[in-house]
C-alpha atoms as a PDB file:
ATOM      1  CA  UNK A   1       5.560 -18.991   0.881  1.00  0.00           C
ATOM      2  CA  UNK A   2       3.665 -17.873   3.881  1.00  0.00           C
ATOM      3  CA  UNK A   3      -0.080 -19.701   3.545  1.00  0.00           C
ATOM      4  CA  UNK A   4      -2.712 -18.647   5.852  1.00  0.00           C
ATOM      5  CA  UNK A   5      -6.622 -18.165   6.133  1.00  0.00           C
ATOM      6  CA  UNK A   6      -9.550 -16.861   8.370  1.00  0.00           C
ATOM      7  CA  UNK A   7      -8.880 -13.384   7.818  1.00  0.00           C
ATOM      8  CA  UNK A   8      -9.218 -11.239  10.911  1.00  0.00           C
ATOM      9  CA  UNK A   9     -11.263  -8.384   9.332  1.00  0.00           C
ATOM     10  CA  UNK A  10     -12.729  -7.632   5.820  1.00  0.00           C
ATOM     11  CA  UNK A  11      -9.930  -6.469   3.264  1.00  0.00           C
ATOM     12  CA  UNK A  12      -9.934  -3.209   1.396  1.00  0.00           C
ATOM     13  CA  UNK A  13     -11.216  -3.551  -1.916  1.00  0.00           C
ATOM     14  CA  UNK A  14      -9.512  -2.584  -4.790  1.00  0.00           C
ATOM     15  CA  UNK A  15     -10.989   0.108  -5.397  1.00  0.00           C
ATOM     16  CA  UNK A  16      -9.911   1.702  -1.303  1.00  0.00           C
ATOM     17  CA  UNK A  17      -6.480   0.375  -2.327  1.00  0.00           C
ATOM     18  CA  UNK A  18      -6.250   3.119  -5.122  1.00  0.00           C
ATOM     19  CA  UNK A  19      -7.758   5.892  -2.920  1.00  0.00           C
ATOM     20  CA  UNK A  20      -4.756   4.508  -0.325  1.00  0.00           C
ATOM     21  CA  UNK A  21      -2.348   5.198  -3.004  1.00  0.00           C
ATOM     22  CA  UNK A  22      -3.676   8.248  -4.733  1.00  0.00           C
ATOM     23  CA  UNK A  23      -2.866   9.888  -1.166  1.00  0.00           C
ATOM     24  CA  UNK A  24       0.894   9.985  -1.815  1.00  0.00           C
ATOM     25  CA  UNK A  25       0.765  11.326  -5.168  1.00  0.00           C
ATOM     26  CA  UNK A  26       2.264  14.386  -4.855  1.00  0.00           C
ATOM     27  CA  UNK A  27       0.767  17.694  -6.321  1.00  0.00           C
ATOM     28  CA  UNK A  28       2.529  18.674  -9.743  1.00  0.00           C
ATOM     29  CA  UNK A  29       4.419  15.490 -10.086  1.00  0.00           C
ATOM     30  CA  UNK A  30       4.622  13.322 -13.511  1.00  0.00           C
ATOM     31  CA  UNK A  31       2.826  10.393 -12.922  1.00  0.00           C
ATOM     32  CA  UNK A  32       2.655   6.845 -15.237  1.00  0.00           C
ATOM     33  CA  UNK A  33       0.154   4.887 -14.104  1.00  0.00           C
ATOM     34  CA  UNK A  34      -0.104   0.936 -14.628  1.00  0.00           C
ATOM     35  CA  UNK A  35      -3.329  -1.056 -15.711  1.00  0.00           C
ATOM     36  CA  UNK A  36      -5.523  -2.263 -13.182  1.00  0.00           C
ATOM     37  CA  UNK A  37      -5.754  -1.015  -9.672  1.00  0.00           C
ATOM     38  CA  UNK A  38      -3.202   1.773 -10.255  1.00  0.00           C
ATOM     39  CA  UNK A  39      -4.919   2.988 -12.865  1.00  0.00           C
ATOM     40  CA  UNK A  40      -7.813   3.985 -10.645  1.00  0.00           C
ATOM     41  CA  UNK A  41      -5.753   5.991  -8.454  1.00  0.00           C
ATOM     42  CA  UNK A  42      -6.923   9.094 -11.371  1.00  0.00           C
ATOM     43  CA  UNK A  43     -10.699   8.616  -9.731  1.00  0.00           C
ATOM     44  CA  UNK A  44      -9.387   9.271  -6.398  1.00  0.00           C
ATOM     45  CA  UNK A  45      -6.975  12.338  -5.993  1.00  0.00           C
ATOM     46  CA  UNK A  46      -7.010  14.280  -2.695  1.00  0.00           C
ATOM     47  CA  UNK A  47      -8.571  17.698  -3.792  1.00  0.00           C
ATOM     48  CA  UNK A  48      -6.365  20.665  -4.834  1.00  0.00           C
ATOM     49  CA  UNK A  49      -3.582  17.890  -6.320  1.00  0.00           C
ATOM     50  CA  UNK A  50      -2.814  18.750 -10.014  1.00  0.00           C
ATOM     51  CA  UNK A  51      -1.009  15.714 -11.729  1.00  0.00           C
ATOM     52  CA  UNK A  52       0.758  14.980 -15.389  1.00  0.00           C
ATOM     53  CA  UNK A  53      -0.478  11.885 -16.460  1.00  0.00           C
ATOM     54  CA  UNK A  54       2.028  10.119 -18.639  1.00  0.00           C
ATOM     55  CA  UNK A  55       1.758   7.095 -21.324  1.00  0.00           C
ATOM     56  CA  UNK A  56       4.613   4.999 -22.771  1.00  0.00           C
ATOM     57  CA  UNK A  57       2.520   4.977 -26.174  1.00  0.00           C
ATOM     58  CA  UNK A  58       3.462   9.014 -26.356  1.00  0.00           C
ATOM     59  CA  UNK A  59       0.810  11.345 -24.228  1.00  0.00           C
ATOM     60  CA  UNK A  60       1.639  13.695 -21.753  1.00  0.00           C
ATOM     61  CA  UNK A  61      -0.303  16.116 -19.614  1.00  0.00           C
ATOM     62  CA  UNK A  62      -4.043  14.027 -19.685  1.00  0.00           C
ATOM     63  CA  UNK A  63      -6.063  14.184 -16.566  1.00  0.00           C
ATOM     64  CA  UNK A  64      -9.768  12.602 -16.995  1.00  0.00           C
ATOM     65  CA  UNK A  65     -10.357   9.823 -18.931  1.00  0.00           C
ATOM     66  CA  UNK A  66     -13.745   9.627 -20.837  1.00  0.00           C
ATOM     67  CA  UNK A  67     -16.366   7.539 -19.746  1.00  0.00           C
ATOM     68  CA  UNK A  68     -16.740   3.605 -21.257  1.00  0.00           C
ATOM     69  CA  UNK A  69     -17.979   4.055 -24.637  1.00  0.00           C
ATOM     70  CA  UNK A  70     -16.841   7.219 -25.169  1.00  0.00           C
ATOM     71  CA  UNK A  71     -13.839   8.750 -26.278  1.00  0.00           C
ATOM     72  CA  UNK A  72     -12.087   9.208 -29.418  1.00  0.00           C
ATOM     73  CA  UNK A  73     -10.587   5.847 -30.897  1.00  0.00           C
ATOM     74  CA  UNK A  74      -7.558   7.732 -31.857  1.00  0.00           C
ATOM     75  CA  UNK A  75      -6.611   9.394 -28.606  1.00  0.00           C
ATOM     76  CA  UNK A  76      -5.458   5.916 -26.182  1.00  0.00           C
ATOM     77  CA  UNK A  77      -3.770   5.944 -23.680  1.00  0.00           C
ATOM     78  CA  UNK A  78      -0.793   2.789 -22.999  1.00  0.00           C
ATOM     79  CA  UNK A  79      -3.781   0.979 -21.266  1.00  0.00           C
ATOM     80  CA  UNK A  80      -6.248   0.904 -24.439  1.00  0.00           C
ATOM     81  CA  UNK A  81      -8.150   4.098 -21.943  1.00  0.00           C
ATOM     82  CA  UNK A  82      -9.137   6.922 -24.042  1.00  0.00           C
ATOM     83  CA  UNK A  83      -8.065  10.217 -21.901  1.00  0.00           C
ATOM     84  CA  UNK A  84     -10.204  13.219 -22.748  1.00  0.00           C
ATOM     85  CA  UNK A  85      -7.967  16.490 -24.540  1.00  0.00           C
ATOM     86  CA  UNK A  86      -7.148  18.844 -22.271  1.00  0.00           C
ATOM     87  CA  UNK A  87      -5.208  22.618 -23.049  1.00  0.00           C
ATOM     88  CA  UNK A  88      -1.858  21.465 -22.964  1.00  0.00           C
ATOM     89  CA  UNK A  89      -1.897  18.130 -23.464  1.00  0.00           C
ATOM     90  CA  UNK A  90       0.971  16.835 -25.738  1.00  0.00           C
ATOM     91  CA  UNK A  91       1.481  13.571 -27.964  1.00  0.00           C
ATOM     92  CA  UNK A  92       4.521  12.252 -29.411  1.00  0.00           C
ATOM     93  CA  UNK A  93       6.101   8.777 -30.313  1.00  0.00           C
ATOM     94  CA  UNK A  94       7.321   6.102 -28.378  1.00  0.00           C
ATOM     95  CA  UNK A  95      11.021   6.714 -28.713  1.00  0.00           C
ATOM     96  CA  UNK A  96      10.186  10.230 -27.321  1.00  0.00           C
ATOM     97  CA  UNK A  97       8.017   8.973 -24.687  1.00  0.00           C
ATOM     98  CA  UNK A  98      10.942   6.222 -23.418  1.00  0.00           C
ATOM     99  CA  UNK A  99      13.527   8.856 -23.419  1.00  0.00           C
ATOM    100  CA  UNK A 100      10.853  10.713 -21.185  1.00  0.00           C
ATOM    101  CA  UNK A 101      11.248   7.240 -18.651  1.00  0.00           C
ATOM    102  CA  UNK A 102      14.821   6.284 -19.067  1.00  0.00           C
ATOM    103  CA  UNK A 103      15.978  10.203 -18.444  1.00  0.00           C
ATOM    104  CA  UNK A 104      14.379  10.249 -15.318  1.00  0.00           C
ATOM    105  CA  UNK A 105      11.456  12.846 -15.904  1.00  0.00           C
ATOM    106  CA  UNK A 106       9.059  10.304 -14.323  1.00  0.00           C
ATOM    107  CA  UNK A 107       8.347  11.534 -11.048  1.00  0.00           C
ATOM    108  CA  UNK A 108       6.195   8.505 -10.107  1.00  0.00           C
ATOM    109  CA  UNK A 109       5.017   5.146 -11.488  1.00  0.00           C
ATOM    110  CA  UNK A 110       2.115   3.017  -9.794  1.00  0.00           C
ATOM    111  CA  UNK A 111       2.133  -0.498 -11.465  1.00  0.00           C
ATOM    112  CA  UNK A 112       0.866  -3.441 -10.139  1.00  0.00           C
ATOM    113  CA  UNK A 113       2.731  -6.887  -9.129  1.00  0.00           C
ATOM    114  CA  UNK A 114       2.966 -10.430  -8.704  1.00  0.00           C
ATOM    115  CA  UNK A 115       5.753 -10.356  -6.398  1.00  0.00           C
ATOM    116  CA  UNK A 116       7.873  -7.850  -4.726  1.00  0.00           C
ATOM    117  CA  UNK A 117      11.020  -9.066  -2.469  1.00  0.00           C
ATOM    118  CA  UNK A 118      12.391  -7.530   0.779  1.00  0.00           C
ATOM    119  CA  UNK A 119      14.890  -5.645  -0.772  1.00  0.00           C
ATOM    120  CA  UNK A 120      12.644  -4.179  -3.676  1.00  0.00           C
ATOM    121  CA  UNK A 121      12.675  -6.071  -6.134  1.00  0.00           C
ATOM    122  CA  UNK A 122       9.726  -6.140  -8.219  1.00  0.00           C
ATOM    123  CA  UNK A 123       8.023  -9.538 -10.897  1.00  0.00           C
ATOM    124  CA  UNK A 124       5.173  -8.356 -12.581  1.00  0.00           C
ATOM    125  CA  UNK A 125       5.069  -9.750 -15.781  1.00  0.00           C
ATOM    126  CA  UNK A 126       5.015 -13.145 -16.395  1.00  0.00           C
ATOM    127  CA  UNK A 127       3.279 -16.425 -14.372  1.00  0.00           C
ATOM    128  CA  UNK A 128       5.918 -18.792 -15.100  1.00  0.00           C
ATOM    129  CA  UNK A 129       3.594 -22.305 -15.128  1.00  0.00           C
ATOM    130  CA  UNK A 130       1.656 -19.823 -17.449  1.00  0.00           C
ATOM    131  CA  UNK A 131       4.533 -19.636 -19.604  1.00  0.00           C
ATOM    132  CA  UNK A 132       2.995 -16.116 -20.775  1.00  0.00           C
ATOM    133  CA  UNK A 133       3.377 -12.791 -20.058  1.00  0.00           C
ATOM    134  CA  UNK A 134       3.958  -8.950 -21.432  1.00  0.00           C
ATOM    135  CA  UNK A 135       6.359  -7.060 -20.321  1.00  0.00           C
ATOM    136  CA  UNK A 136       5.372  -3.754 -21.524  1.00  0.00           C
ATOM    137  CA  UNK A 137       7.315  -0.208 -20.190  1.00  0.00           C
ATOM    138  CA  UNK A 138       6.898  -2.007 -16.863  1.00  0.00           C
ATOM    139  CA  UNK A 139      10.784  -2.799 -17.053  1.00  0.00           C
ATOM    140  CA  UNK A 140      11.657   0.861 -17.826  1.00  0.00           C
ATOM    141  CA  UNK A 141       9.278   2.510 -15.416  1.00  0.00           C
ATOM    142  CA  UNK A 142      10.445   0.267 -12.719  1.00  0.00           C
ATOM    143  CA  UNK A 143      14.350   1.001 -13.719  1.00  0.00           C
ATOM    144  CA  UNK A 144      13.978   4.634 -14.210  1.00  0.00           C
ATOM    145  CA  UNK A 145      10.830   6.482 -12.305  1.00  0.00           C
ATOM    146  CA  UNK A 146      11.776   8.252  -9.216  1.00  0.00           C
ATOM    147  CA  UNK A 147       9.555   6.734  -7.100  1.00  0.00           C
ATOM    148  CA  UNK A 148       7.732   3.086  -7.428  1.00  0.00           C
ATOM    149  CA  UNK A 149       4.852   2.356  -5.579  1.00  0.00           C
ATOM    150  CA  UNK A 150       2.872  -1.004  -5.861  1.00  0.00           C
ATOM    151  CA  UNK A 151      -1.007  -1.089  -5.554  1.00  0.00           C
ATOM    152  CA  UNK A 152      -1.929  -4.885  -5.279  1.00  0.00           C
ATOM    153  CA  UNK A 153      -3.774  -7.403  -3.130  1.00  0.00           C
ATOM    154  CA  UNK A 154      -1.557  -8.511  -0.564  1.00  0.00           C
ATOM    155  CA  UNK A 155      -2.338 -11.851  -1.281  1.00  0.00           C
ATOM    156  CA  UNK A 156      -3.097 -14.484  -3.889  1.00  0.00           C
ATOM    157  CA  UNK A 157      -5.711 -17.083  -4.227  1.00  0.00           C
ATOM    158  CA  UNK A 158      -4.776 -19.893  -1.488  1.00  0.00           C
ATOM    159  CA  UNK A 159      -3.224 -16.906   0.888  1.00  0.00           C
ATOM    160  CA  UNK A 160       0.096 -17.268  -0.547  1.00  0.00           C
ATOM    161  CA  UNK A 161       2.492 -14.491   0.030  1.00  0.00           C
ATOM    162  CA  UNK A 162       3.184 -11.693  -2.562  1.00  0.00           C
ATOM    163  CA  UNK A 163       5.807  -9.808  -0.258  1.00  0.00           C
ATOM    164  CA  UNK A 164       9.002 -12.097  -0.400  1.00  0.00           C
ATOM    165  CA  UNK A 165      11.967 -12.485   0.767  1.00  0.00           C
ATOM    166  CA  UNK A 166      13.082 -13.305  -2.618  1.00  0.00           C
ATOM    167  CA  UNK A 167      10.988 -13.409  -6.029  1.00  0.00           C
ATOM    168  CA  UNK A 168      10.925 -16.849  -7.678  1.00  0.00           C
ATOM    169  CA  UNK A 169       9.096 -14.862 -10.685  1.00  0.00           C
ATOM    170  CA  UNK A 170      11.326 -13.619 -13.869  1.00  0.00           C
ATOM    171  CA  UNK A 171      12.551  -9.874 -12.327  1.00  0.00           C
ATOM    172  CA  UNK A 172      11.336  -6.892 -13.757  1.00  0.00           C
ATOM    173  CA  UNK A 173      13.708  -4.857 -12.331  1.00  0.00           C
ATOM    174  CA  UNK A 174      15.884  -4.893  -9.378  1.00  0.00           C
ATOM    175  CA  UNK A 175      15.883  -2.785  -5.919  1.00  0.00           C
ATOM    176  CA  UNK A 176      13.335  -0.173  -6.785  1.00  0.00           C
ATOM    177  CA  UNK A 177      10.292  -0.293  -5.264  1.00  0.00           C
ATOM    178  CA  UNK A 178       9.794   2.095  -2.757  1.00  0.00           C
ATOM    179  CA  UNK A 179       6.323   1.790  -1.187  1.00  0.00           C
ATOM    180  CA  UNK A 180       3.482  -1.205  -1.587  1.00  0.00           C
ATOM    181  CA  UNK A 181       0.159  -0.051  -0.620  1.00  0.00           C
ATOM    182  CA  UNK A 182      -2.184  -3.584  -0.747  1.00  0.00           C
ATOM    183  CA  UNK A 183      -5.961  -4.431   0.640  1.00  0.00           C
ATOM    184  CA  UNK A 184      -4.511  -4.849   4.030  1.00  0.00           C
ATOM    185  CA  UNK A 185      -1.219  -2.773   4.313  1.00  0.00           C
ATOM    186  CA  UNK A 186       1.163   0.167   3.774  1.00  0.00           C
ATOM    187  CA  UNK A 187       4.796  -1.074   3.708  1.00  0.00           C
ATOM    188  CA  UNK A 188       7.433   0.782   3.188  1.00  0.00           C
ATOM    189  CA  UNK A 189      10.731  -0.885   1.445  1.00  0.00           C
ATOM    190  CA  UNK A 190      13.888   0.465   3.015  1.00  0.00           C
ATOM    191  CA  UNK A 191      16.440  -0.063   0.947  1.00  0.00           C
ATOM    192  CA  UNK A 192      19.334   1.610   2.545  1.00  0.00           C
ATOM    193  CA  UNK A 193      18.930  -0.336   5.791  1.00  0.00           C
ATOM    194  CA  UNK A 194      17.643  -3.539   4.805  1.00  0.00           C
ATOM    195  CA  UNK A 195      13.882  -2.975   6.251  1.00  0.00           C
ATOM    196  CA  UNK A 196      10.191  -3.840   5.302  1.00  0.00           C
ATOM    197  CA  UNK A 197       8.758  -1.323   7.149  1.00  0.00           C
ATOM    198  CA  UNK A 198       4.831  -1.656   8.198  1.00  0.00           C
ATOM    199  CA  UNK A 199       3.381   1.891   8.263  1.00  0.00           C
ATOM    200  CA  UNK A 200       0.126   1.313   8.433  1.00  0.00           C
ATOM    201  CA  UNK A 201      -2.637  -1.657   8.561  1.00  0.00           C
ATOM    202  CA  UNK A 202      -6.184  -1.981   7.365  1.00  0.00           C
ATOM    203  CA  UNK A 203      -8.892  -1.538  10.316  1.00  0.00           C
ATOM    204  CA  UNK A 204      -9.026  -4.323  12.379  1.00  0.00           C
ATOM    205  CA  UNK A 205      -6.096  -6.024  11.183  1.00  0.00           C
ATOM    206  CA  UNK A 206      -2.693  -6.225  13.579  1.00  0.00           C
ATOM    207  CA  UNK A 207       0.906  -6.240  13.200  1.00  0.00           C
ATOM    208  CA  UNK A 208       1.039  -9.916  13.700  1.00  0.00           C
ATOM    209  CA  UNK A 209      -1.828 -10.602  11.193  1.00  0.00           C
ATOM    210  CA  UNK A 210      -0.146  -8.719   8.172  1.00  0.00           C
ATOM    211  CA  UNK A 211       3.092 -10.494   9.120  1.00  0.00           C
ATOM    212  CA  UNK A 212       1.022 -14.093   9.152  1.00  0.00           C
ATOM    213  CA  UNK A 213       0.174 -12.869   5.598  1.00  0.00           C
ATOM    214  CA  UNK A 214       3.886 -11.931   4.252  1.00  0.00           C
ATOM    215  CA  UNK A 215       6.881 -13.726   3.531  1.00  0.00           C
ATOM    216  CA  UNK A 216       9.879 -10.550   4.320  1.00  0.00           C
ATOM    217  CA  UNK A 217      10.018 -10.264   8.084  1.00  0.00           C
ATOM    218  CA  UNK A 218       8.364  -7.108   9.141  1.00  0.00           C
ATOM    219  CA  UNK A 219       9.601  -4.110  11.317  1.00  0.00           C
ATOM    220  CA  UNK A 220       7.779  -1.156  13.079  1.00  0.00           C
ATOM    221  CA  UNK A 221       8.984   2.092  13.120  1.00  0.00           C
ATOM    222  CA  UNK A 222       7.369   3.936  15.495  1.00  0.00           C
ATOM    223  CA  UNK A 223       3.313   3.941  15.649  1.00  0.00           C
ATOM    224  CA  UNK A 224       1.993   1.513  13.003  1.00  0.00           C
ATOM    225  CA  UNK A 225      -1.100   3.960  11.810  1.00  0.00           C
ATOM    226  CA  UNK A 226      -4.016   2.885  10.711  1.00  0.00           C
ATOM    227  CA  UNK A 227      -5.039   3.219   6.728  1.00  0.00           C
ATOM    228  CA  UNK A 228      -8.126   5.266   6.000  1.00  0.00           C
END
């Protein structure tokens, strides 16, 4: 794995890395959001975008979520969040809500990751000298969604790689993320042709410093923006 310090600019917190992400959530799509930095992409929606939240534990159509300390114990979301009832909103059980995933009704799933290889495929639920981990509807979501995109720090503690070119983690699923959005890049994953595609970098970061930090050789396709 690709090791490397003395960062050339400050990294986006998490917190940017969800308002990054929130930006290619499309208006009127289905959307399951993961715990942790995904799940923040609900604070930060571009005005005028209208979303379906959905939760493997059986909700569909929540939007806000109520504040810490609020909320009513019986209404949780697949996070332990308690969203707020909205007209419309619809609950069901979890062999509903999985047929929901595995039919393909999932227009898009944010979830975070440990590791995520060249070609897409995604570990993100079990450390193995941890020996411990939860799975979750990570494995479905992954499988089944339309469209996976990864929120994450780009690195972990000691600079070590999280984009790979091949995940020494137990796989969640295989080939199917799309997009990783982390606190110092927007990569695309192009499947069809084999790419890792760098679409964008934090400010003052460069091609060649994102690539220092990742493991999959990166490839520009035209401009390399800049993330805002």
């Amino acid at each position: 794995m690709t090791t490397l310090s003395n960062d050339p600019a400050p990294r986006l917190d998490r917190a940017a890395i969800a308002k990054r992400a929130a930006r290619d959530l499309v208006d009127g799509s289905t959307v399951n959001l993961g715990i942790g930095i995904p799940a923040m992409c609900a604070d930060f929606l571009p005005d005028g975008v209208e979303l379906l939240y959905h939760a493997e534990n059986g909700i569909l159509g929540f939007k806000e979520l109520s504040a810490p300390g609020e909320g009513d114990p019986n209404l949780m979301d697949a996070g332990g969040k308690f969203p707020k009832l909205v007209p419309g909103m619809a609950f069901f059980d979890s062999v509903e809500s999985f047929s929901l995933i595995r039919g393909g009704h999932i227009d898009v799933t944010v979830l975070g990751a440990l590791q995520v290889s060249r070609n897409g495929d995604l570990s993100n639920w079990m450390i193995p000298k941890r020996g411990i981990g939860s799975i979750g509807g990570a494995m479905d979501l992954a499988a089944n969604a339309k469209k996976v995109i990864i929120a994450m720090e780009h690195n972990v503690r000691g600079d070590l790689a999280k984009i790979v070119d091949e995940c020494t983690f137990p796989l969640t699923a295989r080939a199917c993320v799309d997009e990783v959005i982390t606190d110092i890049a927007v990569i695309e994953i192009d499947r069809k042709n084999d790419r890792v595609i760098l679409r964008e970098t934090a400010p003052g970061w460069s091609f060649d410093d994102v690539q220092a930090r990742t493991e999959a050789r990166l490839v520009a396709d035209g401009d390399v923006g800049s993330m805002a």
